[in-house]
Protein backbone atom coordinates (compact mmCIF):
# COMPACT_ATOMS: atom_id res chain seq x y z
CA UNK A 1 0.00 0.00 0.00
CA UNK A 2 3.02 2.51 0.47
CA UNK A 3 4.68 1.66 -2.68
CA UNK A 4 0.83 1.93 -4.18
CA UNK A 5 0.44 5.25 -2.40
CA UNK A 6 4.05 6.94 -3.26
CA UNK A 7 3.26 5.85 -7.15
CA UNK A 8 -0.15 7.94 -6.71
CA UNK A 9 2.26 10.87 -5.35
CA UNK A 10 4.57 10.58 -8.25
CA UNK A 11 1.84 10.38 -10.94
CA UNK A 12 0.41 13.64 -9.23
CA UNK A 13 3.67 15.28 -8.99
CA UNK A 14 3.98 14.90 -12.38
CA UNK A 15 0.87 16.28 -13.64
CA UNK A 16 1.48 19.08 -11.07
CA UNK A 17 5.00 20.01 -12.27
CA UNK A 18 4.16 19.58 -15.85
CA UNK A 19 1.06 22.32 -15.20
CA UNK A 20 3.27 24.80 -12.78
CA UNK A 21 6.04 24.39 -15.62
CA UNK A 22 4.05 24.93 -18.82
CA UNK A 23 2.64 27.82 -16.74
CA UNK A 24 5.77 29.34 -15.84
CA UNK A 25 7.24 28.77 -19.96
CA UNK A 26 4.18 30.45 -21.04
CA UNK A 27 3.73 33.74 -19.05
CA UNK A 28 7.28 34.47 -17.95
CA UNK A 29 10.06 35.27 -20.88
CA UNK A 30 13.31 33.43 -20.99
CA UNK A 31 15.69 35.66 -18.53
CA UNK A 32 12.69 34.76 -16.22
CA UNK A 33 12.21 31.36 -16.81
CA UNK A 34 15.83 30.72 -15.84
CA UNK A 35 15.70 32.51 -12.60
CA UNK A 36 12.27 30.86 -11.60
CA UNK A 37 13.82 27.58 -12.46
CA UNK A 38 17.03 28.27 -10.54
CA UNK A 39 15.07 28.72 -7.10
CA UNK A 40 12.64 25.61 -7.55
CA UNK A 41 16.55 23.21 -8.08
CA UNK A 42 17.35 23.99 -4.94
CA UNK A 43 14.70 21.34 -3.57
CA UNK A 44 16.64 18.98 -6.44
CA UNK A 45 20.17 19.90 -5.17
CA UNK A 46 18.72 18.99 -1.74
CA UNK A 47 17.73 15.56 -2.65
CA UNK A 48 20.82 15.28 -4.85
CA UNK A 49 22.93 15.87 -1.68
CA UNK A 50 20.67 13.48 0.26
CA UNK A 51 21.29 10.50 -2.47
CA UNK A 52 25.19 10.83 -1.98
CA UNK A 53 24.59 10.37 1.79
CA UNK A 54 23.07 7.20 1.76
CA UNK A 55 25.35 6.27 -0.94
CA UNK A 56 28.96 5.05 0.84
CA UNK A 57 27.53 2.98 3.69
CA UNK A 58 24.83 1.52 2.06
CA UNK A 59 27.09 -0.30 -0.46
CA UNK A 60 29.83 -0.98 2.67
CA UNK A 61 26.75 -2.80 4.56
CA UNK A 62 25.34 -4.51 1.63
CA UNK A 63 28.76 -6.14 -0.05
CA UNK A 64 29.73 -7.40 3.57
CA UNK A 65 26.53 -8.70 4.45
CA UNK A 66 25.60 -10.56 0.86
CA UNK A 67 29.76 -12.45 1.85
CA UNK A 68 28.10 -13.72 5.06
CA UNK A 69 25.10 -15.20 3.90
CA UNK A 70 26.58 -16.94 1.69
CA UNK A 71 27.66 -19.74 4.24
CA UNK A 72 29.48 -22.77 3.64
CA UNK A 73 28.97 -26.31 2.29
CA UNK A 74 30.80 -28.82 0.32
CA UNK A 75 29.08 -27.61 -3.30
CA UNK A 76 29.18 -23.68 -2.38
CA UNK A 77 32.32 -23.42 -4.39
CA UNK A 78 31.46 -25.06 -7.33
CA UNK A 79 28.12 -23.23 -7.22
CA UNK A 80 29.21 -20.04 -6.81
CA UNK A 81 31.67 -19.98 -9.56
CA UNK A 82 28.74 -21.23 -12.11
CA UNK A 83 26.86 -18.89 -10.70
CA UNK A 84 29.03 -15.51 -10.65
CA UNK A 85 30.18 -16.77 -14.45
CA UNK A 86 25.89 -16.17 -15.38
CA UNK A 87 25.84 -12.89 -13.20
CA UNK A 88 28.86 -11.74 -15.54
CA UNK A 89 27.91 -12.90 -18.78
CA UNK A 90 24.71 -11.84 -17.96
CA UNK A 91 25.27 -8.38 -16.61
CA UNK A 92 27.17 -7.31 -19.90
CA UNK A 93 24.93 -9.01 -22.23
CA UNK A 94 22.26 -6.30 -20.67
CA UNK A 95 24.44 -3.48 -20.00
CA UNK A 96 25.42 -3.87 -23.78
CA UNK A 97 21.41 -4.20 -24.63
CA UNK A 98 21.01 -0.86 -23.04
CA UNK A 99 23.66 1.04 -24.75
CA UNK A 100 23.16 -0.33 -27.97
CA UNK A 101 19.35 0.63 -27.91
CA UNK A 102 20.64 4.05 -26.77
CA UNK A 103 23.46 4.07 -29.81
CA UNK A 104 21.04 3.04 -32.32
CA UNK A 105 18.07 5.14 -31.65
CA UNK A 106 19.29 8.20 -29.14
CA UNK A 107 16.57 9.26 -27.34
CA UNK A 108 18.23 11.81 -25.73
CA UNK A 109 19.26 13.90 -29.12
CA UNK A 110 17.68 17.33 -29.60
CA UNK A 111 16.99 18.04 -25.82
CA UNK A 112 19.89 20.18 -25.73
CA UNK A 113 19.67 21.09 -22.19
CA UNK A 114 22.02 23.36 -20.73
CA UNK A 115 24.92 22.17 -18.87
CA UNK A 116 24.63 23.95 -15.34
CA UNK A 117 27.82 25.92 -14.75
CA UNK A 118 28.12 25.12 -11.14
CA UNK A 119 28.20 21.66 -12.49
CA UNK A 120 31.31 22.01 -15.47
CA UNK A 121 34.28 21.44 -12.42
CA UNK A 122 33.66 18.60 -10.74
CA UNK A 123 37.17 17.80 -10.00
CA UNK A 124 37.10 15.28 -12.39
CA UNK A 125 38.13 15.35 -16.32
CA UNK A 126 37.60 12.73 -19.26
CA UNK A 127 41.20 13.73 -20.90
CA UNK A 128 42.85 12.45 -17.93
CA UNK A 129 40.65 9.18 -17.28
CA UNK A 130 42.41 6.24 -18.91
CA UNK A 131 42.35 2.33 -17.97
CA UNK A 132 45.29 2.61 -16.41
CA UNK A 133 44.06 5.45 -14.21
CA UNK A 134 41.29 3.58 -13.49
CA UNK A 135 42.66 0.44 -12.45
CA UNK A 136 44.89 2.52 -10.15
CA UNK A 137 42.28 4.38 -8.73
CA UNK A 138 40.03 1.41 -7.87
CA UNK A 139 42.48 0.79 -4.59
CA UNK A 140 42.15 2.78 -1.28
CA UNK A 141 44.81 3.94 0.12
CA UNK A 142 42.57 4.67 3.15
CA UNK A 143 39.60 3.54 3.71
CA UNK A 144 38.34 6.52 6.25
CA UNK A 145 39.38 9.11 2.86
CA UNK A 146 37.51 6.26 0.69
CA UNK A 147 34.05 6.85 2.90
CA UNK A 148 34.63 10.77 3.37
CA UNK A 149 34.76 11.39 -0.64
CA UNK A 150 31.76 9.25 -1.13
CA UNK A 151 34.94 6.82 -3.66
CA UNK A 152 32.39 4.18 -4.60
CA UNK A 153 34.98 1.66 -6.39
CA UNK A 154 37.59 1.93 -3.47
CA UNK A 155 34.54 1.46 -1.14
CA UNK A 156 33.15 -2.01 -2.92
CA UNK A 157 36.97 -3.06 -3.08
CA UNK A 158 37.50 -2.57 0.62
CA UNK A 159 34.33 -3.85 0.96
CA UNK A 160 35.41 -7.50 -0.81
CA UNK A 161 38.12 -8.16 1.34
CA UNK A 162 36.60 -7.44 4.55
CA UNK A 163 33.55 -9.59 3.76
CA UNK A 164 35.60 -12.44 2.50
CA UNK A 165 37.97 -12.49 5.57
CA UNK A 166 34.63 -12.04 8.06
CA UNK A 167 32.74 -14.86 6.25
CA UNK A 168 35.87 -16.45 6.93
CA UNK A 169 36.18 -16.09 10.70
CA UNK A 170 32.35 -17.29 11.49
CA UNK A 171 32.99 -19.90 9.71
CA UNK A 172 35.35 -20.94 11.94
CA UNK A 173 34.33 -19.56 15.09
CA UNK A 174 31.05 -21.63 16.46
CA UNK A 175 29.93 -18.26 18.33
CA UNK A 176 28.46 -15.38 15.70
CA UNK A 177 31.21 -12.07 15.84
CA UNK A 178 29.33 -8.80 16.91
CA UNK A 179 30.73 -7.53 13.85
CA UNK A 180 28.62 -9.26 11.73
CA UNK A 181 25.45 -8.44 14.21
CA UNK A 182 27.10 -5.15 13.83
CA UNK A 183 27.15 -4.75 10.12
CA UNK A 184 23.58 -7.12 9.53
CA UNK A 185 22.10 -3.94 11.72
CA UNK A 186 23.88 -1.03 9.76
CA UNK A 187 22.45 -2.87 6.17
CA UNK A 188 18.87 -2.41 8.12
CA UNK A 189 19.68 0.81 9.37
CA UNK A 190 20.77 2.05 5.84
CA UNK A 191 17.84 0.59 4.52
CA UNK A 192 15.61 2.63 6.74
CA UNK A 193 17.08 5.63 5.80
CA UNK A 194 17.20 5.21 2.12
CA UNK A 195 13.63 4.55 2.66
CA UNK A 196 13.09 8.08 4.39
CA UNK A 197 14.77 9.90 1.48
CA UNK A 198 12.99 8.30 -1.30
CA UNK A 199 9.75 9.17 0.31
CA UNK A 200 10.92 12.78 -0.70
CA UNK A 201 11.11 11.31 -4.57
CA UNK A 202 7.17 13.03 -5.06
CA UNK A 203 8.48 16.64 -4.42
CA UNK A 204 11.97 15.85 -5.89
CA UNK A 205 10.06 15.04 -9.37
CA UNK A 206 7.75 17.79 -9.21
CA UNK A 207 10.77 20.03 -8.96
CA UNK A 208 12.41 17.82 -11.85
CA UNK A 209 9.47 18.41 -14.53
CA UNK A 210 8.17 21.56 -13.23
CA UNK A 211 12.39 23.50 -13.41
CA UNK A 212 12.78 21.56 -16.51
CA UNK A 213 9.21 22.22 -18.64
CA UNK A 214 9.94 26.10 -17.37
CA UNK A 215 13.01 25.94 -19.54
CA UNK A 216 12.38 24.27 -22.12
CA UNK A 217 7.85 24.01 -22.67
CA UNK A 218 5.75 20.91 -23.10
CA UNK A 219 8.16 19.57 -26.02
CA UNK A 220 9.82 17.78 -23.44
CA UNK A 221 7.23 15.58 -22.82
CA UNK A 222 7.69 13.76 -26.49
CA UNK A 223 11.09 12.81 -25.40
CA UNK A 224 10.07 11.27 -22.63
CA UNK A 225 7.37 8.87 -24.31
CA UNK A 226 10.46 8.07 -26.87
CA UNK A 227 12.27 7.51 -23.67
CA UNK A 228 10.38 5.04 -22.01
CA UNK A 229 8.89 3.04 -25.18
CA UNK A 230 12.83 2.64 -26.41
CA UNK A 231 13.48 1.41 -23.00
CA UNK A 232 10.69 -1.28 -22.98
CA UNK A 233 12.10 -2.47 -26.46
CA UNK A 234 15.35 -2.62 -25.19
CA UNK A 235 14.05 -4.67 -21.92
CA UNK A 236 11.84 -7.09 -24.30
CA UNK A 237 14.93 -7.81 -26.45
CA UNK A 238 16.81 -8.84 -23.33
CA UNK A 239 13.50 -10.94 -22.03
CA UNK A 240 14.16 -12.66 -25.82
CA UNK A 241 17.90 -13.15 -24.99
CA UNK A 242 17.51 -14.52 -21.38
CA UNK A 243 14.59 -17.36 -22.31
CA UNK A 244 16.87 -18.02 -25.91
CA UNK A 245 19.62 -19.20 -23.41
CA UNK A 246 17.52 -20.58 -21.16
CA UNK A 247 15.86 -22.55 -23.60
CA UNK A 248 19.19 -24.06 -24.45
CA UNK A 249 20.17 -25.55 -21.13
CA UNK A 250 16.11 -26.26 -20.26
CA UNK A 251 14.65 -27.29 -23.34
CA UNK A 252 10.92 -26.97 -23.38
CA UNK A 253 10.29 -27.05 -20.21
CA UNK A 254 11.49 -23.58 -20.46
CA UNK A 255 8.07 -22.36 -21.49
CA UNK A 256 6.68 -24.31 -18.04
CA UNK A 257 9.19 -22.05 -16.07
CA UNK A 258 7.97 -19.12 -17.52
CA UNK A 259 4.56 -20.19 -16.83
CA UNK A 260 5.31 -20.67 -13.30
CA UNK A 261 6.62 -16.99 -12.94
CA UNK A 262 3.96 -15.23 -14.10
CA UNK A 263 2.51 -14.51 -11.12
CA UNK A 264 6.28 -13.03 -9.09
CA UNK A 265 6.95 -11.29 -12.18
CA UNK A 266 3.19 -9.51 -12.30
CA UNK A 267 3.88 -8.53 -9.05
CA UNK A 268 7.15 -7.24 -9.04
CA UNK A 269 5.53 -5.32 -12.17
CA UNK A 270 2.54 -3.67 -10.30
CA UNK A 271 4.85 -2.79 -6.96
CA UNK A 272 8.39 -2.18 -8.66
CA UNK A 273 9.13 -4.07 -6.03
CA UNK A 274 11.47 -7.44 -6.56
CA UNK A 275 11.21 -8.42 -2.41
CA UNK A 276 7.53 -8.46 -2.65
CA UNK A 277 7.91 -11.08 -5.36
CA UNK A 278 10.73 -13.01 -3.49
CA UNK A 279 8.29 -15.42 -1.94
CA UNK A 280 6.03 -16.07 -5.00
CA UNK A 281 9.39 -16.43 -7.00
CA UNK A 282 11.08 -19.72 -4.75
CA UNK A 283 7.50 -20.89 -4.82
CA UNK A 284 8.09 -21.29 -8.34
CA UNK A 285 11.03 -22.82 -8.59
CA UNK A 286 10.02 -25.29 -6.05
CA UNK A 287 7.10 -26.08 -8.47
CA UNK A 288 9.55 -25.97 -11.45
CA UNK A 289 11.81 -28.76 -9.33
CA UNK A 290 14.88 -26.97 -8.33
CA UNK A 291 16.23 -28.23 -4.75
CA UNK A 292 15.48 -25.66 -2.02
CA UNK A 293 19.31 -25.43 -1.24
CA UNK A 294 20.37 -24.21 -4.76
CA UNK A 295 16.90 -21.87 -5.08
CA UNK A 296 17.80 -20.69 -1.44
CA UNK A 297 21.26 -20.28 -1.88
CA UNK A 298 21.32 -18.89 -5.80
CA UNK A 299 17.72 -16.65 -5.73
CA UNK A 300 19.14 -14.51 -2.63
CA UNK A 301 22.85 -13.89 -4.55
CA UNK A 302 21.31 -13.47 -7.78
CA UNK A 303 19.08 -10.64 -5.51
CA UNK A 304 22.61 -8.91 -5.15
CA UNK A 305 24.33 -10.19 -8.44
CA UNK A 306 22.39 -10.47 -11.22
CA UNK A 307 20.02 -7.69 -11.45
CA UNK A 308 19.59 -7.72 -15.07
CA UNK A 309 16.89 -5.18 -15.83
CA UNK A 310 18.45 -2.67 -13.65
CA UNK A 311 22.10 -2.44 -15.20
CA UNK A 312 20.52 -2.35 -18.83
CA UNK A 313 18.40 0.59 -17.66
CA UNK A 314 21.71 1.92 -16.23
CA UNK A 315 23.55 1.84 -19.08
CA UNK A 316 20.72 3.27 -20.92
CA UNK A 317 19.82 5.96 -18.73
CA UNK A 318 23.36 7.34 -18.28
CA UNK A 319 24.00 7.51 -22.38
CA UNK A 320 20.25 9.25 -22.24
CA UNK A 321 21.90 11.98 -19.97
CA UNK A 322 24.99 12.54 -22.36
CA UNK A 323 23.21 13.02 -25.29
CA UNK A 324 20.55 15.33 -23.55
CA UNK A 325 23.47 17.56 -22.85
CA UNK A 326 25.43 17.19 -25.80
CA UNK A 327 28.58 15.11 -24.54
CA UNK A 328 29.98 13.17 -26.85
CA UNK A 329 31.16 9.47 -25.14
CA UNK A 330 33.90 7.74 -27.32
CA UNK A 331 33.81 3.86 -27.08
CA UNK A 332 36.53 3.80 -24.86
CA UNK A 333 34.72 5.73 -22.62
CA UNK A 334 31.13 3.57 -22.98
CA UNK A 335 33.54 1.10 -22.20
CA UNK A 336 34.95 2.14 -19.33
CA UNK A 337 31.44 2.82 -18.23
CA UNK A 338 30.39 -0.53 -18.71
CA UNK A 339 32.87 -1.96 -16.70
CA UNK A 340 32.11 0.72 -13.95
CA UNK A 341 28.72 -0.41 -14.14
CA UNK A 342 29.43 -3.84 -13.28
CA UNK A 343 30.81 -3.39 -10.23
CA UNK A 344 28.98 -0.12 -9.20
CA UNK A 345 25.52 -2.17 -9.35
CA UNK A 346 26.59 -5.24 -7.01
CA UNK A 347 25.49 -5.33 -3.66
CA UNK A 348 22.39 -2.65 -3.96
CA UNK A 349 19.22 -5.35 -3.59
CA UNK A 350 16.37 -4.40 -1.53
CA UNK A 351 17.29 -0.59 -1.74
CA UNK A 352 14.27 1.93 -2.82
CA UNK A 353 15.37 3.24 -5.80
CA UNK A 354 19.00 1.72 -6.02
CA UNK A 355 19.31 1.47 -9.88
CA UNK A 356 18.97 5.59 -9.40
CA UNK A 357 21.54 5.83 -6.71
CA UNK A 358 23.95 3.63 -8.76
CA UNK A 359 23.79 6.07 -11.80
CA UNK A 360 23.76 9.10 -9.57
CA UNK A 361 27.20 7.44 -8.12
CA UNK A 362 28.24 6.95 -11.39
CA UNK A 363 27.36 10.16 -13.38
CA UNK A 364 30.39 12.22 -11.87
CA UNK A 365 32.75 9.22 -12.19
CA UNK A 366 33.01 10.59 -16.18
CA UNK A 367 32.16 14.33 -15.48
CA UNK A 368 28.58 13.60 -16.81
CA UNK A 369 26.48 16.31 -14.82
CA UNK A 370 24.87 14.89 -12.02
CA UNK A 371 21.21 17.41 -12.18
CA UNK A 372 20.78 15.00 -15.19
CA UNK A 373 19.51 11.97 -12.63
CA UNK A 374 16.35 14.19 -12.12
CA UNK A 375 15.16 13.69 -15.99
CA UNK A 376 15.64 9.86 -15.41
CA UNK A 377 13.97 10.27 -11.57
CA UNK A 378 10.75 11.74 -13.07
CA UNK A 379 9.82 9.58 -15.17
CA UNK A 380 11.55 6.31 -12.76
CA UNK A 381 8.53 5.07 -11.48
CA UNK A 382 7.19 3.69 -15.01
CA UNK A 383 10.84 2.41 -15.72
CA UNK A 384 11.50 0.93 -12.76
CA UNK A 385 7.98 -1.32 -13.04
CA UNK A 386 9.84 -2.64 -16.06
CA UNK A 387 13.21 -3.21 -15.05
CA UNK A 388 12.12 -4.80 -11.85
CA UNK A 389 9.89 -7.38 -13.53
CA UNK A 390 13.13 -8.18 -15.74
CA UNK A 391 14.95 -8.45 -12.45
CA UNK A 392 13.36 -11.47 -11.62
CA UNK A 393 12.82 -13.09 -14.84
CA UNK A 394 16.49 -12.91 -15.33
CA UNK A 395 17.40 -14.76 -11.70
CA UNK A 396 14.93 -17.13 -12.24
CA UNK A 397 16.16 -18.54 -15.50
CA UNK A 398 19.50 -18.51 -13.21
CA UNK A 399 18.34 -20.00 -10.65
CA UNK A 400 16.87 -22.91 -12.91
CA UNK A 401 19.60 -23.62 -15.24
CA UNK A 402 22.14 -23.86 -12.41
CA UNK A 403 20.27 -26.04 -10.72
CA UNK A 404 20.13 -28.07 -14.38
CA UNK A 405 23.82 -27.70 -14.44
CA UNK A 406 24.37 -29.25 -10.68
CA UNK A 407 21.72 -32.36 -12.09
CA UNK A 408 23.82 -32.80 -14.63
CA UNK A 409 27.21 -32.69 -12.65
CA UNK A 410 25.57 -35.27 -10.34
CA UNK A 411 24.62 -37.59 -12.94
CA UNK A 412 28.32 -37.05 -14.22
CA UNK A 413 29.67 -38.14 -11.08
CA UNK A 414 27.77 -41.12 -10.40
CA UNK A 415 28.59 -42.50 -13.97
CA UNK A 416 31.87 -42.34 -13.03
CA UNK A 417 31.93 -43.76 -9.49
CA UNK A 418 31.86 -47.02 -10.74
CA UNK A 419 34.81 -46.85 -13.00
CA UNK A 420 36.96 -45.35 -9.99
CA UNK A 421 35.64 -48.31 -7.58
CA UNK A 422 36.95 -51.06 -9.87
CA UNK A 423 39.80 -48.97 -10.43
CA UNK A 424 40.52 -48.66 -6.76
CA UNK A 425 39.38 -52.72 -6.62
């Protein structure tokens, strides 16, 4: 009922900002316009600052946490590696859906919105950023300076290795460590909080349309029905490329798993919500036949993983911003985005909102101007519905043909149990 109720808020903010903007374009002449649309950013800089607060922690928490639930047993290895080598494949298969839709078709051409001039420095510059920078860059040399400059990369990397040494220690320690009571709390506590500044989203998108239809009249609203139908083509193509390799490793029975999903995914759908389908969803896959320790294990680290829908709308979304303001990316640099993408967008499950939080992380990363997350945020609510749904479509093909692949490696070793017995005879 509150995600129901904050959608109602959204749609109304809308239709409120696109009437208080089309009012303030039409009566007001352009010196005007820019003034009146200079005051009503200031409630968008506010939740712009509040984004980059939850932003550090929340991926600290999250990374650390997803290591200890993993737990331990004598298949986790195997399983994890088949299952982080989907998440991969996966992940650029859609971040490359997103920016090739984007490539092909630019939605974001002929907006030509201004580039705001507190905005140009942001410390950063694209003529300095090169791999080897990068890869350089992606180690703390602190962790305390990693945290105070809101350093996302450093962060997750820090992050890694203290998750994989605390998974470690519990599980060889019978008593649980406060730490991870410790961090399991801060991942709630973050939670809660990211909660309490996305319930500001409504008034952040009326100040989105409202400052950006001042500036630039109703026209804007055609871009953003070319917006979201190109984005819905983009997530059907990937719906045609995850069941095309499902179908491979499943056969026909691929068509009964997508049966049985129907009803998580038309949830997910209606709330933009992939937790509220999270029950309906291992439901499924017990009906399908996968063993409740794969679907158990898999589902919840696919949750973290192998969010599919979100990173192609990330790639997507963050093109749509450069070619609104008329920056030119050079495949190197898509590149480079990509691969910040990937590692940006782990650990964020279960956070309001976290595919925007990821590009608002990454937007500054490649001096893209950050005010450019408010023409995505207005409009979020219909895209996330979308990329949600494709969320868990894409872990529960996972989910099912790893659990085909461990059949298969148990058939393998029975086979060959025999041979080694007479061998050992």
């Amino acid at each position: 009922m509150n995600r129901q109720r904050i959608m109602q808020q959204i749609i109304i903010a809308i239709l409120l900002g696109i009437v208080t903007g089309w009012g303030f374009n039409h009566y007001l002449d352009a010196s005007q316009t820019k003034e009146v649309a200079s005051y009503i950013n200031i409630i968008t800089d506010v939740f712009l600052r509040l984004i980059k607060m939850i932003i550090a922690p929340l991926v600290f928490a999250t990374i650390v946490t997803g290591f200890i639930s993993i737990g331990g047993s004598s298949s986790v290895g195997r399983i994890t590696f088949k299952a982080m080598a989907w998440f991969i494949i996966a992940g650029l298969v859609s971040l490359g859906i997103g920016m090739l839709i984007a490539n092909i078709f630019q939605p974001g051409v002929g907006l030509n919105i201004t580039l705001p001039e507190e905005e140009v420095n942001t410390g950063l510059t694209t003529s300095g950023f090169s791999l080897k920078s990068f890869i350089s860059h992606l180690v703390p040399s602190s962790f305390a300076s990693a945290m105070a400059n809101n350093e996302i990369l450093q962060i997750l990397i820090f992050s890694l290795f203290f998750g994989s040494a605390l998974s470690c220690i519990c599980r060889n320690s019978e008593k649980k460590s406060p730490f991870v009571t410790l961090i399991e709390d801060l991942a709630r506590i973050m939670f809660r909080i990211t909660d309490y500044v996305m319930s500001f989203a409504p008034i952040a998108v009326f100040a989105a349309i409202a400052s950006a239809i001042t500036v630039q009249g109703l026209g804007l609203l055609y871009d953003y029905g070319k917006l979201i139908g190109l984005f819905y083509i983009g997530l059907l193509l990937l719906w045609v490329v995850l069941s095309g390799v499902g179908f491979l490793f499943l056969g026909n029975r691929m068509f009964s798993l997508m049966k049985l999903i129907r009803e998580p995914v038309a949830l997910a759908f209606a709330t933009a919500s992939s937790e509220s389908a999270y029950p309906k969803t291992m439901n499924a896959l017990d009906n399908f036949g996968v063993p409740k320790e794969i679907s158990g294990f898999v589902l919840p680290l696919g949750y973290s993983f192998n969010l599919d829908g979100s990173m192609m709308y990330q790639s997507f979304a963050i093109l749509f911003i450069a070619q609104a303001y008329n920056i030119d990316l050079s495949v190197t640099e898509q590149l480079l985005i990509m691969l910040t993408l990937m590692i940006t967008s782990k650990g964020m499950a279960g956070v309001a909102r976290a595919s925007v939080v990821v590009v608002a992380a990454t937007l500054p990363m490649f001096s893209l101007p950050e005010a450019g997350i408010l023409l995505i945020l207005a409009i979020d609510q219909f895209l996330d519905m979308g990329r949600t749904a494709t969320n868990v479509v894409g872990n529960s093909i996972s989910t099912a043909v790893i659990a085909k692949l461990e059949e298969n490696q148990g058939h393998s070793e029975q086979e060959q149990l025999p041979g080694k017995i007479a061998q050992e005879a």
